[in-house]
Protein backbone atom coordinates (compact mmCIF):
# COMPACT_ATOMS: atom_id res chain seq x y z
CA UNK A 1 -42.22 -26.26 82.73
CA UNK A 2 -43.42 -23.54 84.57
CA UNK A 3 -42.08 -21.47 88.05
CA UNK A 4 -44.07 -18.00 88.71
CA UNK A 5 -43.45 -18.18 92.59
CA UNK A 6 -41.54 -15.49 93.95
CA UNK A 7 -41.47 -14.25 90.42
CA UNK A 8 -39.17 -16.82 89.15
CA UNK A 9 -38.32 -17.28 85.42
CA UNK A 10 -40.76 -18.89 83.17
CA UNK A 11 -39.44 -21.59 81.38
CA UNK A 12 -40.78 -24.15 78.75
CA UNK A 13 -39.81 -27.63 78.29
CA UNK A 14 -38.20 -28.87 75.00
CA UNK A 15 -35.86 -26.74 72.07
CA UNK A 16 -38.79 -26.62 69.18
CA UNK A 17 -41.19 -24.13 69.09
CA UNK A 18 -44.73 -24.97 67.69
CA UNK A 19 -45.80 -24.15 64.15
CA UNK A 20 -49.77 -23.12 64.40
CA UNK A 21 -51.77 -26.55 64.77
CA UNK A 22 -48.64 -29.00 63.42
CA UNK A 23 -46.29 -29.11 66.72
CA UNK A 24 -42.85 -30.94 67.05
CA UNK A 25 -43.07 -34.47 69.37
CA UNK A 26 -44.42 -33.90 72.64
CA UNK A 27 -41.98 -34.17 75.71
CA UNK A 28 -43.35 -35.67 79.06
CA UNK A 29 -41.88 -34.31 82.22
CA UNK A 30 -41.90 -36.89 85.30
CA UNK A 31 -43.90 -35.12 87.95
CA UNK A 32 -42.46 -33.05 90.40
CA UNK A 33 -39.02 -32.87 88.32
CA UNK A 34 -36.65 -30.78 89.86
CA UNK A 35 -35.42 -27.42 87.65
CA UNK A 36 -32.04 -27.75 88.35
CA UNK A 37 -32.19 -30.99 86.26
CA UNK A 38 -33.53 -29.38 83.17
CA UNK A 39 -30.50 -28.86 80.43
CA UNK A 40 -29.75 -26.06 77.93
CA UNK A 41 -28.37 -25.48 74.89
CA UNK A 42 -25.00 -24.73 75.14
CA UNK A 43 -24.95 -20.62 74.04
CA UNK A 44 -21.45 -21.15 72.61
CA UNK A 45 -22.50 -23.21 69.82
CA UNK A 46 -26.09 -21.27 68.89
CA UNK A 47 -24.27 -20.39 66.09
CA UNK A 48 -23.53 -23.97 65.18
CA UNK A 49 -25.41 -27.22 63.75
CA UNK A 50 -28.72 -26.07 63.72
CA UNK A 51 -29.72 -29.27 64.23
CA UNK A 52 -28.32 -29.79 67.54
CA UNK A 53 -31.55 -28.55 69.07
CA UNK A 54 -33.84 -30.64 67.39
CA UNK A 55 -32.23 -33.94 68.06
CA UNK A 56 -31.91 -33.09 71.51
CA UNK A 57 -35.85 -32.09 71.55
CA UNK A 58 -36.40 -35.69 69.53
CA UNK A 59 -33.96 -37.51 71.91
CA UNK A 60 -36.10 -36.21 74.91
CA UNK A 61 -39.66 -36.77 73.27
CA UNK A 62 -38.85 -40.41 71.44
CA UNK A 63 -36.12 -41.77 73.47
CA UNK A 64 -36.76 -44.70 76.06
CA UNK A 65 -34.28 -43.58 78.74
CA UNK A 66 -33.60 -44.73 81.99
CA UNK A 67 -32.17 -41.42 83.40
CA UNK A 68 -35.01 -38.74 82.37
CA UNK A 69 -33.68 -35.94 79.77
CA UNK A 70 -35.63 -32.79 79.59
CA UNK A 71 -33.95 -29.95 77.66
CA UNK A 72 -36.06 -26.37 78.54
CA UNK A 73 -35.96 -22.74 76.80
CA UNK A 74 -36.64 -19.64 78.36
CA UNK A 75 -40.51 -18.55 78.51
CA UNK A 76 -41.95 -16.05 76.00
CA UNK A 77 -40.55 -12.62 76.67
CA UNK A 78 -37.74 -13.94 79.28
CA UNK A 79 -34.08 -13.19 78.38
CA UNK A 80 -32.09 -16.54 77.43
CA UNK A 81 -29.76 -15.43 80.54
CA UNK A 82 -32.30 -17.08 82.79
CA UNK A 83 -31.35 -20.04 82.00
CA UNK A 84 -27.46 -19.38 83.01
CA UNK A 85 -27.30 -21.96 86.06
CA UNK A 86 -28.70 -24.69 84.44
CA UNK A 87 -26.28 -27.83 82.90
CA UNK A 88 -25.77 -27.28 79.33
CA UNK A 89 -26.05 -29.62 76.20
CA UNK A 90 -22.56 -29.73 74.94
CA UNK A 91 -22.66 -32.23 72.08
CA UNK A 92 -25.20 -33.65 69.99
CA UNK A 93 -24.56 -37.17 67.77
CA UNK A 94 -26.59 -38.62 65.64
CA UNK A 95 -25.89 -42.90 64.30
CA UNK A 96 -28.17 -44.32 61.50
CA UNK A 97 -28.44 -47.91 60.15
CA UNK A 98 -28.54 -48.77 56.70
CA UNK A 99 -30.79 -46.50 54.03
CA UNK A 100 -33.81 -48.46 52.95
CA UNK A 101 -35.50 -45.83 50.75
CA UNK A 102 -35.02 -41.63 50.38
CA UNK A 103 -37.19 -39.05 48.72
CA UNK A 104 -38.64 -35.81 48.85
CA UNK A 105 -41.47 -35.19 50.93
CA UNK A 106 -43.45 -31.96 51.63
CA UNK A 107 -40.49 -28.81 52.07
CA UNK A 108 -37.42 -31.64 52.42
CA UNK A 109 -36.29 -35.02 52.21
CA UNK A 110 -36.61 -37.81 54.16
CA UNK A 111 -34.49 -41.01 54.33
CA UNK A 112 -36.15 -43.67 56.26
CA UNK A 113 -32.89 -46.06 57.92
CA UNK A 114 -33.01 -48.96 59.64
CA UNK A 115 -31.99 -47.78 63.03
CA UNK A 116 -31.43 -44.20 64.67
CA UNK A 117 -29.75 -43.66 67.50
CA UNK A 118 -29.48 -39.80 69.18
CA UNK A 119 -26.66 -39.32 72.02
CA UNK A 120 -26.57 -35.90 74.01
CA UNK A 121 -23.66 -34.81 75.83
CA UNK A 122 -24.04 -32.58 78.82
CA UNK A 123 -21.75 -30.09 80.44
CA UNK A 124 -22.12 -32.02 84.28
CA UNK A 125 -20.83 -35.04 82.53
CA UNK A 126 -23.95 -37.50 81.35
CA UNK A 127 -24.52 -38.74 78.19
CA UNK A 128 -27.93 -39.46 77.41
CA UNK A 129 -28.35 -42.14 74.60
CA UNK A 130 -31.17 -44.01 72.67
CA UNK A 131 -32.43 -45.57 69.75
CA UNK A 132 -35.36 -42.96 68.35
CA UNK A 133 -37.39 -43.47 65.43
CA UNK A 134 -36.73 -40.05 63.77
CA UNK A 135 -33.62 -37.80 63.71
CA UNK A 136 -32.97 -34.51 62.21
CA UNK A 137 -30.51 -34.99 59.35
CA UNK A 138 -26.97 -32.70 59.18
CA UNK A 139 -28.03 -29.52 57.52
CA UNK A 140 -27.65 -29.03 53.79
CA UNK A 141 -26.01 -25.66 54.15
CA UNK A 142 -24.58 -23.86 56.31
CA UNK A 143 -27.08 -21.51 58.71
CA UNK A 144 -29.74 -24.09 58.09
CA UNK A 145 -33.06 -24.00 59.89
CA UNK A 146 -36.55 -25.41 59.32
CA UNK A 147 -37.04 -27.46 56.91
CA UNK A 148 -34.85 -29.97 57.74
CA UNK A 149 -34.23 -33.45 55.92
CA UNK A 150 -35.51 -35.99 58.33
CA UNK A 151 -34.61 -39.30 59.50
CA UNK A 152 -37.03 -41.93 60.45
CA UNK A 153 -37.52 -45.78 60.63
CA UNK A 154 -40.42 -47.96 59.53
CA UNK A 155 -41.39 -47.46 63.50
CA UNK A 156 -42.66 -44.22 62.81
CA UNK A 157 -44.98 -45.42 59.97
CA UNK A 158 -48.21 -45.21 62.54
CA UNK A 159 -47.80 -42.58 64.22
CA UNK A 160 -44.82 -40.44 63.42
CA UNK A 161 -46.73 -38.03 60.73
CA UNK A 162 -47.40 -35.34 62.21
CA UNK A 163 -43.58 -34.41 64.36
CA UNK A 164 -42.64 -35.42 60.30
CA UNK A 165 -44.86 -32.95 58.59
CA UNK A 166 -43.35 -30.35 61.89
CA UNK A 167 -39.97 -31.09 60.87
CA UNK A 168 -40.25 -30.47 57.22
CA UNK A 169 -41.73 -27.47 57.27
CA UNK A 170 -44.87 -27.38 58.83
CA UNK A 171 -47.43 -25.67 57.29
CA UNK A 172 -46.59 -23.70 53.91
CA UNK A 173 -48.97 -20.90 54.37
CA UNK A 174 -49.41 -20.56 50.32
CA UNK A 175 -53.13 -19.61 50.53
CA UNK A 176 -54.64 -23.25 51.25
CA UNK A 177 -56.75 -24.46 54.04
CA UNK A 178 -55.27 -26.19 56.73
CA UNK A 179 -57.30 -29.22 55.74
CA UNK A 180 -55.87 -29.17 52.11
CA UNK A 181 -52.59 -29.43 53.23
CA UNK A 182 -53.26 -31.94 55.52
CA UNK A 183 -54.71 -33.61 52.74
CA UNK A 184 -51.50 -32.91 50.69
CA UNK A 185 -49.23 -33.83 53.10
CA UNK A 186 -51.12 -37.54 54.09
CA UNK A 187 -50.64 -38.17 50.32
CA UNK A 188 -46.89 -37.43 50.59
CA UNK A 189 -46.24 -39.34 53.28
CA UNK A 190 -48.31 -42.67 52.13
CA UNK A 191 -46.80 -42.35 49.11
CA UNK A 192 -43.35 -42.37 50.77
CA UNK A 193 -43.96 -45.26 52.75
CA UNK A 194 -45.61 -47.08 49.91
CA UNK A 195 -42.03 -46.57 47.81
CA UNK A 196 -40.40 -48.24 51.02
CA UNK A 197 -42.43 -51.01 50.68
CA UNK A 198 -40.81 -52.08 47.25
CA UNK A 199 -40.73 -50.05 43.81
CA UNK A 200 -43.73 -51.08 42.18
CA UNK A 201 -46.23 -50.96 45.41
CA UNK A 202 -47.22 -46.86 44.31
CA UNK A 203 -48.27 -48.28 41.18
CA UNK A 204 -50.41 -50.93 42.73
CA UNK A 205 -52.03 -48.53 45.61
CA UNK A 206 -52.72 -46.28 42.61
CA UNK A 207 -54.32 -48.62 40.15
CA UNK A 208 -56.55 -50.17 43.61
CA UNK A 209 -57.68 -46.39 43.99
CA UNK A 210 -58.68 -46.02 40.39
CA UNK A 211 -60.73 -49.47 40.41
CA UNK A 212 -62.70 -48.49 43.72
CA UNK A 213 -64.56 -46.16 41.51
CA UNK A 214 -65.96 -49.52 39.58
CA UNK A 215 -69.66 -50.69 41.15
CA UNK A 216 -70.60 -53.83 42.46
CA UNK A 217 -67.74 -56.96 43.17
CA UNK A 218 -65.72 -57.12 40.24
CA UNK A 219 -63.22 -60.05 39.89
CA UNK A 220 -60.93 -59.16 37.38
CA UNK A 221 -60.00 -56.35 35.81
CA UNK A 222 -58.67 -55.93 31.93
CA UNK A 223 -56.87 -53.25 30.16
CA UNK A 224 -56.02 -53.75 26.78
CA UNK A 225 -53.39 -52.03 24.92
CA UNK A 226 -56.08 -49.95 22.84
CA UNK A 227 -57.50 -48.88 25.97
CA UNK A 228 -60.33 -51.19 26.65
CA UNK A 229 -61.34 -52.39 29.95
CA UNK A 230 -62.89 -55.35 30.69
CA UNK A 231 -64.59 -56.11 34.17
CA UNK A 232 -65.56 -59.52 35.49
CA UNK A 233 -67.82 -59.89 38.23
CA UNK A 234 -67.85 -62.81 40.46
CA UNK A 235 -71.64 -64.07 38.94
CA UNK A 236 -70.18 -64.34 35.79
CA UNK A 237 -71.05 -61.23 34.31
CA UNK A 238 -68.64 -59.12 32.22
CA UNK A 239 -68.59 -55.31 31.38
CA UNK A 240 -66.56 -54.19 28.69
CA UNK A 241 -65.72 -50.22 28.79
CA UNK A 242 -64.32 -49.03 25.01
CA UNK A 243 -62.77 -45.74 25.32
CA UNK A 244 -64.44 -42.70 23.04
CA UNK A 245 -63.50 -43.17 19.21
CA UNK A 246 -61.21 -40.18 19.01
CA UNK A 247 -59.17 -41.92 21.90
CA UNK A 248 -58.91 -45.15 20.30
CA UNK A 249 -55.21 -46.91 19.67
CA UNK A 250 -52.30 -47.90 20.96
CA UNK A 251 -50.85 -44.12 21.22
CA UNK A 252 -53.25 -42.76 23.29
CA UNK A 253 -53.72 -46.10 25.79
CA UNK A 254 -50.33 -47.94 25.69
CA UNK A 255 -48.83 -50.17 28.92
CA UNK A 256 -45.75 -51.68 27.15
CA UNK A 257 -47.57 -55.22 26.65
CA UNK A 258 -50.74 -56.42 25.21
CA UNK A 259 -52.66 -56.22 27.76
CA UNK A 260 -52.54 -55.73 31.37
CA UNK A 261 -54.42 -57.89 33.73
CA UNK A 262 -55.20 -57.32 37.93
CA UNK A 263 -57.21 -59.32 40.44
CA UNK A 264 -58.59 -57.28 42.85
């Protein structure tokens, strides 16, 4: 949110700062909302849960509130004492349901839960509450900053990748393209999601994405123990693969059982 007349203070809506092309969730403004309604962080606890911020940013950008919530910063290059009339954001709490699956992903963890639910305290007495489907987890140490470990819920499956990829680091900057770790990071996150959906659906998504290599409509697919494959086609044909002789046996190609079978 922006005020030049008169040569007023520059401002910006929301507490996160974008990192190059991956940017935190976006926060609408109502048009024609008034400054004076726009909320702070409180400057007596900057030097507290680092988090604070973010779930207030998340609570502002995710939340479906009655009573709009929109938390500014100062504008590049202003002092933070511009923002000394405005209500401050006092408290910050943070409620999640029961853990459904956890694991690392990208520069932190993420937990996905089966509810979230951000509440934000200000200093002219509201409290601005709602369910959201990611949260900024308490930080692992103290002084903690970007990464964080994330909350989220299966809502955020669709479209909650890239405020995720924001929150957990954004991009590394370790000498790859910004489509590589893109790439990278789309992996991580189906990956994750795919682990949520029970422990063996990885395996299957990765055994799917080995077979697509295999021409034509194949029916069945066979893997022996001694590392054999077997394709059936749906006209009856078969196609038997045999691995290279210095590959052969059960030590090099071994599943735990005879053989291994998959419909596709």
């Amino acid at each position: 949110m922006n005020e030049t007349k008169d040569k007023k203070p520059i401002y910006e809506v929301g507490l996160l700062a974008e990192d190059r092309w991956v940017g935190p969730a976006y926060i609408e403004v109502p048009d024609g909302f008034p400054m004076k309604r726009c909320y702070r962080m409180n400057p007596d606890k900057m030097g507290g849960d680092p988090t604070d911020a973010a779930n207030a940013h998340l609570l502002a950008a995710c939340g479906n509130l009655k009573t709009p919530f929109v938390p500014v910063r100062p504008g590049w290059g202003q002092d933070a004492s511009v923002l000394a009339e405005l209500p401050t954001i006092t408290k910050v709490e943070v409620a999640s349901g029961e853990v459904l699956h956890e694991g690392k992903v990208w520069c932190g963890k993420m937990t996905c839960v089966e509810s979230i639910t951000i509440t934000v305290h200000t200093s002219d007495g509201w409290a601005f509450s709602s369910q959201v489907p990611m949260a900024v987890a308490p930080p692992g140490s103290e002084g903690a900053c970007k990464p964080y470990d994330v909350l989220i819920t299966p809502e955020a499956r669709n479209d909650g990748l890239e405020a995720a990829w924001y929150l957990l680091g954004g991009i590394s900057d370790q000498g790859d393209t910004e489509d590589t770790e893109q790439e990278r990071f789309d992996e991580e996150w189906c990956r994750f999601w795919a682990a949520v959906d029970g422990p063996d659906e990885p395996l299957r998504l990765a055994v799917l994405k080995a077979l697509q290599g295999i021409e034509g409509r194949p029916h069945a697919v066979t893997a022996s123990s001694t590392g054999v494959v077997t394709v059936r086609y749906e006209d009856g044909r078969e196609k038997t693969i045999k691995p290279p002789a210095a590959a052969c046996g059960p030590a090099r190609h071994h599943c735990g059982t005879r053989t291994c079978s998959l419909v596709v």
